[in-house]
N, C-alpha and C. Protein backbone atom coordinates (compact mmCIF):
# COMPACT_ATOMS: atom_id res chain seq x y z
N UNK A 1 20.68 8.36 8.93
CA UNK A 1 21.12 7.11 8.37
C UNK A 1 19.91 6.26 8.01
N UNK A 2 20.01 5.64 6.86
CA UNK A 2 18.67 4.77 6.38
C UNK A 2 18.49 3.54 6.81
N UNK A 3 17.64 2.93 7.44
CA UNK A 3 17.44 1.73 8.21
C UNK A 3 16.92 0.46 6.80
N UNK A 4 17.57 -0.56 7.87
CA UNK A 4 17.18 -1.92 7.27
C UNK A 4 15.78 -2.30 7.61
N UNK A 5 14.69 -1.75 6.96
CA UNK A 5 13.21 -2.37 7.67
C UNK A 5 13.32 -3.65 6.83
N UNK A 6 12.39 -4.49 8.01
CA UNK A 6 11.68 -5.67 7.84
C UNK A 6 10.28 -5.95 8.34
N UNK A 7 9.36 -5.51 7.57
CA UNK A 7 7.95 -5.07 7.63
C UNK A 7 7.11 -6.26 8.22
N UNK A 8 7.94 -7.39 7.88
CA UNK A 8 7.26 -8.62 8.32
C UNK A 8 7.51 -9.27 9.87
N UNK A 9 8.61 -8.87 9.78
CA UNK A 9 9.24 -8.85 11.53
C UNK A 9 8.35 -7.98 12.38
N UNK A 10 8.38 -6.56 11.89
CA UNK A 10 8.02 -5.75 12.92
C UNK A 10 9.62 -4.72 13.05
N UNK A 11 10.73 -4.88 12.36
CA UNK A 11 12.10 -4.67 13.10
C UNK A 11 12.54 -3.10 11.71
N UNK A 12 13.56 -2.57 12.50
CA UNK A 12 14.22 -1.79 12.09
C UNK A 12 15.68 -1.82 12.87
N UNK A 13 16.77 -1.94 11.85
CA UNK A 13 18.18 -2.49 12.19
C UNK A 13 19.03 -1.64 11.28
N UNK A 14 19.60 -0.67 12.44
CA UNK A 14 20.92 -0.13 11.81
C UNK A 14 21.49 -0.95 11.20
N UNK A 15 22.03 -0.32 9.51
CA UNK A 15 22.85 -1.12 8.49
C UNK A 15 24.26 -1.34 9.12
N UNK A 16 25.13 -0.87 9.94
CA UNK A 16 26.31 -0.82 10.36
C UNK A 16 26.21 -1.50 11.82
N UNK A 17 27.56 -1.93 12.44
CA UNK A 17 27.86 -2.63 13.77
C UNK A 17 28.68 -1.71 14.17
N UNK A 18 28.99 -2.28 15.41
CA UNK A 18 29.64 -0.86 16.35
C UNK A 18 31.33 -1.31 15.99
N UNK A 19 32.40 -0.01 15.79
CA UNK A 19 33.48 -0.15 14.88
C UNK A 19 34.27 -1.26 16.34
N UNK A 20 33.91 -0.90 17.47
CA UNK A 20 34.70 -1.61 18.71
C UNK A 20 33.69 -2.80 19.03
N UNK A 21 34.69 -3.46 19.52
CA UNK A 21 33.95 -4.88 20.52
C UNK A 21 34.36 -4.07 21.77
N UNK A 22 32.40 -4.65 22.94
CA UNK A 22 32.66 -4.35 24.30
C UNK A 22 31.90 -5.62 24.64
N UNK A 23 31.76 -5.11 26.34
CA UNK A 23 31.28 -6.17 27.34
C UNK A 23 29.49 -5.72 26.81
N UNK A 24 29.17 -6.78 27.33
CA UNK A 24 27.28 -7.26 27.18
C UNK A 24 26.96 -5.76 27.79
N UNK A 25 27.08 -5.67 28.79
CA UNK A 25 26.72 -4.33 29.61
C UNK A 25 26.26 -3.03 28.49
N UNK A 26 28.27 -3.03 28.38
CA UNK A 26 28.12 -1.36 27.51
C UNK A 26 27.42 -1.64 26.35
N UNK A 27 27.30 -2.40 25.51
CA UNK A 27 26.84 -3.07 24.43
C UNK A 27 25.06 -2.51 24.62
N UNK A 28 24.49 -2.81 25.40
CA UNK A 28 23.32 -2.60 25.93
C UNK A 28 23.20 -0.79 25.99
N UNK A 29 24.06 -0.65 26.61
CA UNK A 29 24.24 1.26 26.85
C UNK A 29 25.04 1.76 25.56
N UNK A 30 25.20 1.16 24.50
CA UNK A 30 25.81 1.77 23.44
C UNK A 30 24.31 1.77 22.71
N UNK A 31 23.82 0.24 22.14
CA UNK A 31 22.63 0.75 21.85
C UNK A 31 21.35 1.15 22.15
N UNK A 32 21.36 1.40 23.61
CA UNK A 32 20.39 2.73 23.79
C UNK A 32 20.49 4.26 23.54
N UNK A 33 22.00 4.72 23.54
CA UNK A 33 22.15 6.14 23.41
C UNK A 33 22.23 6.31 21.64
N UNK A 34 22.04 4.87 21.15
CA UNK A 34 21.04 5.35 19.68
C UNK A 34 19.84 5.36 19.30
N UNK A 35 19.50 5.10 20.51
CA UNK A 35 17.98 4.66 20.43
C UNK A 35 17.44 3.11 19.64
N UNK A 36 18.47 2.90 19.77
CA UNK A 36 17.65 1.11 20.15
C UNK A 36 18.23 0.16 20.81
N UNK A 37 18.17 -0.90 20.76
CA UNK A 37 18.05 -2.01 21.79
C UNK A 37 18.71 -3.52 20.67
N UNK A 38 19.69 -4.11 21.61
CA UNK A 38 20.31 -5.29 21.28
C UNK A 38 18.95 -6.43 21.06
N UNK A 39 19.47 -7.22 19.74
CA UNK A 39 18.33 -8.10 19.49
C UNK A 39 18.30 -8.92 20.28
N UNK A 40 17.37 -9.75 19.97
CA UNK A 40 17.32 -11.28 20.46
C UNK A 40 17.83 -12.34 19.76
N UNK A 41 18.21 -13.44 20.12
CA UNK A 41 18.22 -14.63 18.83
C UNK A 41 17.14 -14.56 18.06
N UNK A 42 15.56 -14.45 18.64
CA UNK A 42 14.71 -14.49 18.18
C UNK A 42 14.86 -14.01 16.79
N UNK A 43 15.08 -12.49 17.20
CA UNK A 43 14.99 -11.58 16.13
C UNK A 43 16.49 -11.98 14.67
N UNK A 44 16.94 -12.47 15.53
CA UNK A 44 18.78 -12.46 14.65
C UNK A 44 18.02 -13.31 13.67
N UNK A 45 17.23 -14.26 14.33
CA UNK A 45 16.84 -15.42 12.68
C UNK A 45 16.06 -14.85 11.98
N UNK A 46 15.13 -13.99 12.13
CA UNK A 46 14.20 -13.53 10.99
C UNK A 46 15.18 -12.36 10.00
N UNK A 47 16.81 -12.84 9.84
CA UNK A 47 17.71 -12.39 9.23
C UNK A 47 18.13 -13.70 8.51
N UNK A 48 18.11 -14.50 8.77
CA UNK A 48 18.53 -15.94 8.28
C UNK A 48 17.73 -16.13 7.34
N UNK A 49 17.70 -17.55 6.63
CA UNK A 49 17.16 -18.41 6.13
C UNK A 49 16.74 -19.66 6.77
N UNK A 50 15.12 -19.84 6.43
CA UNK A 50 14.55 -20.93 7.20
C UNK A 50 14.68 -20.88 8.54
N UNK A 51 14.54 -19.93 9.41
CA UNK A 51 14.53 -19.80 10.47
C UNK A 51 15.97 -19.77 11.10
N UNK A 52 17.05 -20.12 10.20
CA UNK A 52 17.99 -20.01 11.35
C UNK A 52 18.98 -19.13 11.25
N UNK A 53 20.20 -18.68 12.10
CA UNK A 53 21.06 -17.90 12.25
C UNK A 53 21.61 -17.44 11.67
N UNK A 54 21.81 -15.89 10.57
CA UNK A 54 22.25 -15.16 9.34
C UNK A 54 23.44 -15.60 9.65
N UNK A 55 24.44 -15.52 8.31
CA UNK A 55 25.17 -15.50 8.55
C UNK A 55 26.18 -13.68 7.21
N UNK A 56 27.40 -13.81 7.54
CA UNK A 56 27.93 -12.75 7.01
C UNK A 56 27.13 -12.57 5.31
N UNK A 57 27.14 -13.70 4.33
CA UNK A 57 27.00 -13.09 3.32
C UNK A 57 25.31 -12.79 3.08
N UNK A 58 24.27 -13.67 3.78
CA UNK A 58 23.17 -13.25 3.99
C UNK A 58 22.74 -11.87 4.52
N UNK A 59 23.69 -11.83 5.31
CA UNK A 59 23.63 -9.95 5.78
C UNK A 59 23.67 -8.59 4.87
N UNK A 60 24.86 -9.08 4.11
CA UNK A 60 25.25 -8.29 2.84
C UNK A 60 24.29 -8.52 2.00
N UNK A 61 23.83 -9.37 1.70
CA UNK A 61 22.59 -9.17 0.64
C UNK A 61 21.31 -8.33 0.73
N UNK A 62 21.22 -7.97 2.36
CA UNK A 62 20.52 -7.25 3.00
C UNK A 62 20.73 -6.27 3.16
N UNK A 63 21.95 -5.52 3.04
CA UNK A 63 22.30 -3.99 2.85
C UNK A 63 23.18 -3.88 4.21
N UNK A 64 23.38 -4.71 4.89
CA UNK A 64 24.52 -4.82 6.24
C UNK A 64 25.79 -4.22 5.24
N UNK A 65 26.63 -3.52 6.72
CA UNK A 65 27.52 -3.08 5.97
C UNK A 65 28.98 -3.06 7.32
N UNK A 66 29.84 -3.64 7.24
CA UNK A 66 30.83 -3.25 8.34
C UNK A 66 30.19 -4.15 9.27
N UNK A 67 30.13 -5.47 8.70
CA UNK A 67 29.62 -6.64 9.39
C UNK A 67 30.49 -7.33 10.27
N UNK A 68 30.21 -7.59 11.70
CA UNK A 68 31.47 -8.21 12.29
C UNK A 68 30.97 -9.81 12.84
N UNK A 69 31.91 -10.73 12.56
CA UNK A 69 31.52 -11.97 12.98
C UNK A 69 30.98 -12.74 14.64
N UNK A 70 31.57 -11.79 15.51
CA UNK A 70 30.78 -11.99 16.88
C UNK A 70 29.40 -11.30 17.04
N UNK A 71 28.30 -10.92 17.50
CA UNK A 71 27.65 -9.97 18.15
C UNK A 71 26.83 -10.40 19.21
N UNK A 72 26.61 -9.56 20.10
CA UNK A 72 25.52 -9.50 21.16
C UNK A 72 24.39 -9.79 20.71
N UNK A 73 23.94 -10.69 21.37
CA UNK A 73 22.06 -11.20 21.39
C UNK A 73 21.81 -10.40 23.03
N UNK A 74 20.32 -9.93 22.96
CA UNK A 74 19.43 -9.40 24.17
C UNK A 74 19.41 -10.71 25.63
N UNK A 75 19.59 -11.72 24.98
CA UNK A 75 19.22 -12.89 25.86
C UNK A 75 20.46 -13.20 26.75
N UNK A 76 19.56 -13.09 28.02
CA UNK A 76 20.93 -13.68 29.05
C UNK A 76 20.67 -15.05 29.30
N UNK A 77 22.00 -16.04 29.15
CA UNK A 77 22.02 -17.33 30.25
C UNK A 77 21.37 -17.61 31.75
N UNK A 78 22.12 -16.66 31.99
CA UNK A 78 22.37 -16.66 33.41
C UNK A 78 22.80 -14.81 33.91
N UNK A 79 23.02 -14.85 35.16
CA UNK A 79 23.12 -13.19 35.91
C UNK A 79 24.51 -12.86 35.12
N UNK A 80 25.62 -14.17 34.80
CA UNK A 80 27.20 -13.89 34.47
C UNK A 80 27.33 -13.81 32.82
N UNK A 81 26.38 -14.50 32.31
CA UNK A 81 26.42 -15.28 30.89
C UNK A 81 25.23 -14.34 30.11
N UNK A 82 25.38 -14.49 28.75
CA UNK A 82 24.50 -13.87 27.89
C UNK A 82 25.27 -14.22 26.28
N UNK A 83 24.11 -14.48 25.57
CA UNK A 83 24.24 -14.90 24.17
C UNK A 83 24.74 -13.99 23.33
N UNK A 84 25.20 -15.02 22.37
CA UNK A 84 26.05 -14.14 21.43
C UNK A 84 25.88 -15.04 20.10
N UNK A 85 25.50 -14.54 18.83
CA UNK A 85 25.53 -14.89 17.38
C UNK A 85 27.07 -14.82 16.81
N UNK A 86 27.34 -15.97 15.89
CA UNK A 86 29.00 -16.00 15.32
C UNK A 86 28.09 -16.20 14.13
N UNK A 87 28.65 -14.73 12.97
CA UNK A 87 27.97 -15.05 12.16
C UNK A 87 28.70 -15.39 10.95
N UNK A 88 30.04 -15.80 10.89
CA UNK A 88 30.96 -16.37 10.01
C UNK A 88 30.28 -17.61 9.89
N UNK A 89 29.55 -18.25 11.09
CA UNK A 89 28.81 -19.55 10.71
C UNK A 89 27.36 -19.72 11.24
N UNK A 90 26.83 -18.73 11.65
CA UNK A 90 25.14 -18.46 11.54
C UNK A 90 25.28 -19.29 12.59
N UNK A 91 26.01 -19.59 13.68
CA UNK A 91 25.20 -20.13 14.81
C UNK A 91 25.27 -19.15 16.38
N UNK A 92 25.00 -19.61 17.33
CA UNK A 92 24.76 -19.26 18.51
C UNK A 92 25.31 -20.12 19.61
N UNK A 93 25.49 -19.08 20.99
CA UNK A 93 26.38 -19.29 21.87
C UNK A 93 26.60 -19.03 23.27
N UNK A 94 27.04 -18.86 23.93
CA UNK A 94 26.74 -17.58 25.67
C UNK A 94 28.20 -17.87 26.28
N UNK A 95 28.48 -16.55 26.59
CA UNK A 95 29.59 -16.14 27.13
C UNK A 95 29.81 -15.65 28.47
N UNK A 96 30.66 -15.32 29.10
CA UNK A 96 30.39 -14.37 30.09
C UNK A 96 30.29 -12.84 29.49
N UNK A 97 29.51 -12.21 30.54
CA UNK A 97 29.43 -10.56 30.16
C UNK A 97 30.24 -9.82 29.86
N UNK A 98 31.55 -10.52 30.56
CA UNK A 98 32.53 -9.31 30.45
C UNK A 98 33.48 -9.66 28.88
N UNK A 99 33.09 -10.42 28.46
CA UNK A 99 33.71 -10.71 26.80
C UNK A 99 33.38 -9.68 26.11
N UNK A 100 33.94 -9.36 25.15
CA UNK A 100 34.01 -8.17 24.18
C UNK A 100 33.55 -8.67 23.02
N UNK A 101 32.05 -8.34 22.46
CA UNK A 101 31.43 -8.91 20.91
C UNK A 101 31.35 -7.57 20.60
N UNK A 102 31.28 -7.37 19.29
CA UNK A 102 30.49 -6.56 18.67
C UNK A 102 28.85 -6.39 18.87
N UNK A 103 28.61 -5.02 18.39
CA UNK A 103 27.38 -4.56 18.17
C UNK A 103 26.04 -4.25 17.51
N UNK A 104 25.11 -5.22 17.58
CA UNK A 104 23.88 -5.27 15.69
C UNK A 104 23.16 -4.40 17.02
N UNK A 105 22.19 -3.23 16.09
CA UNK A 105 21.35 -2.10 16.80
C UNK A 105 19.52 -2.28 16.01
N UNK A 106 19.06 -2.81 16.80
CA UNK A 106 17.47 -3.06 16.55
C UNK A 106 16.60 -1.99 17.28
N UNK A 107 15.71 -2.07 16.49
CA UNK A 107 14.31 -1.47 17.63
C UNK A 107 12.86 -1.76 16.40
N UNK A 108 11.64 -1.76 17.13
CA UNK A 108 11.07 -2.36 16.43
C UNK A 108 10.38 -1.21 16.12
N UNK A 109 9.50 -1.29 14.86
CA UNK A 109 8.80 -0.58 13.69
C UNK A 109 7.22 -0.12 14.61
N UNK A 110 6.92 1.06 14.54
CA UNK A 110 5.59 1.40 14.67
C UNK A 110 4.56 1.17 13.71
N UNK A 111 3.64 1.38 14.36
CA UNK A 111 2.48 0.00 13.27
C UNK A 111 2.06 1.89 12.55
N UNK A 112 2.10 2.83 12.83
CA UNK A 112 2.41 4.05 11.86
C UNK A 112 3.25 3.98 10.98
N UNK A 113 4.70 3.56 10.81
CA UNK A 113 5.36 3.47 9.97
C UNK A 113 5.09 2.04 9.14
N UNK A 114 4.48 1.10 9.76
CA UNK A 114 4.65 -0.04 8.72
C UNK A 114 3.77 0.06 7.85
N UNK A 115 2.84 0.98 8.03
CA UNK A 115 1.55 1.65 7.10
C UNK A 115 1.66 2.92 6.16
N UNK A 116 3.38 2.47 6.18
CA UNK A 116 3.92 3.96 5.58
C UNK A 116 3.58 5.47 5.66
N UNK A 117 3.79 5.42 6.23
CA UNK A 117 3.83 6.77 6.91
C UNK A 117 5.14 7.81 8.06
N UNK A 118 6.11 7.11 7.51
CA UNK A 118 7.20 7.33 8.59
C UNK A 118 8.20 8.17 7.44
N UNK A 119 7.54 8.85 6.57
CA UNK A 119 8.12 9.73 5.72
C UNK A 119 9.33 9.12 5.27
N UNK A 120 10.04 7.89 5.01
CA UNK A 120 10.72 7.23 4.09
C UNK A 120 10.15 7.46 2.18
């Protein structure tokens, strides 16, 4: 599957979200057994404009595809709580863990591939 690079980030982001909403947990263990890792807010804005929170049609312009309006951010509140992006309106939020968001799948770019070389 062909990734969304962002050379300036550092990031590489599966074009698709996960077809189910789960808890923060599995969310975490869904995207490791693809080999990557739930973003951060950090990372969710260098999807935005002007620094702040993408929202659905900014995504699509980006090659997102099967975009869902909740998702998991990497960042926890608290031991119970952990963030979550609503991207029907590009902002941010924290829930408890056991809420069911959808899934955005990151991992970041090797400084080999951002020098092209990752056979793309």
């Amino acid at each position: 599957m062909k990734m969304i690079k962002d050379y300036n980030a550092g990031l590489a982001w599966l074009p698709t979200m996960s077809k189910r909403a789960m808890s923060w947990d599995d969310a975490k263990r869904y995207a490791e057994r693809k080999g990557f890792r739930l973003p951060t807010r950090k990372e969710l804005k260098t999807l935005g404009v002007n620094g702040k929170y993408p929202t659905i049609a900014q995504l699509k312009t980006k090659g997102f595809i099967n975009i869902k309006q909740w998702i998991w951010a990497n960042d926890e509140q608290s031991t119970t709580y952990a963030f979550y992006v609503y991207l029907a309106y590009g902002s941010s939020g924290y829930s408890d863990k056991t809420y069911n968001y959808y899934v955005a799948c990151v991992r970041n770019i090797s400084k080999y591939a951002m020098e092209g070389n990752d056979g793309d």
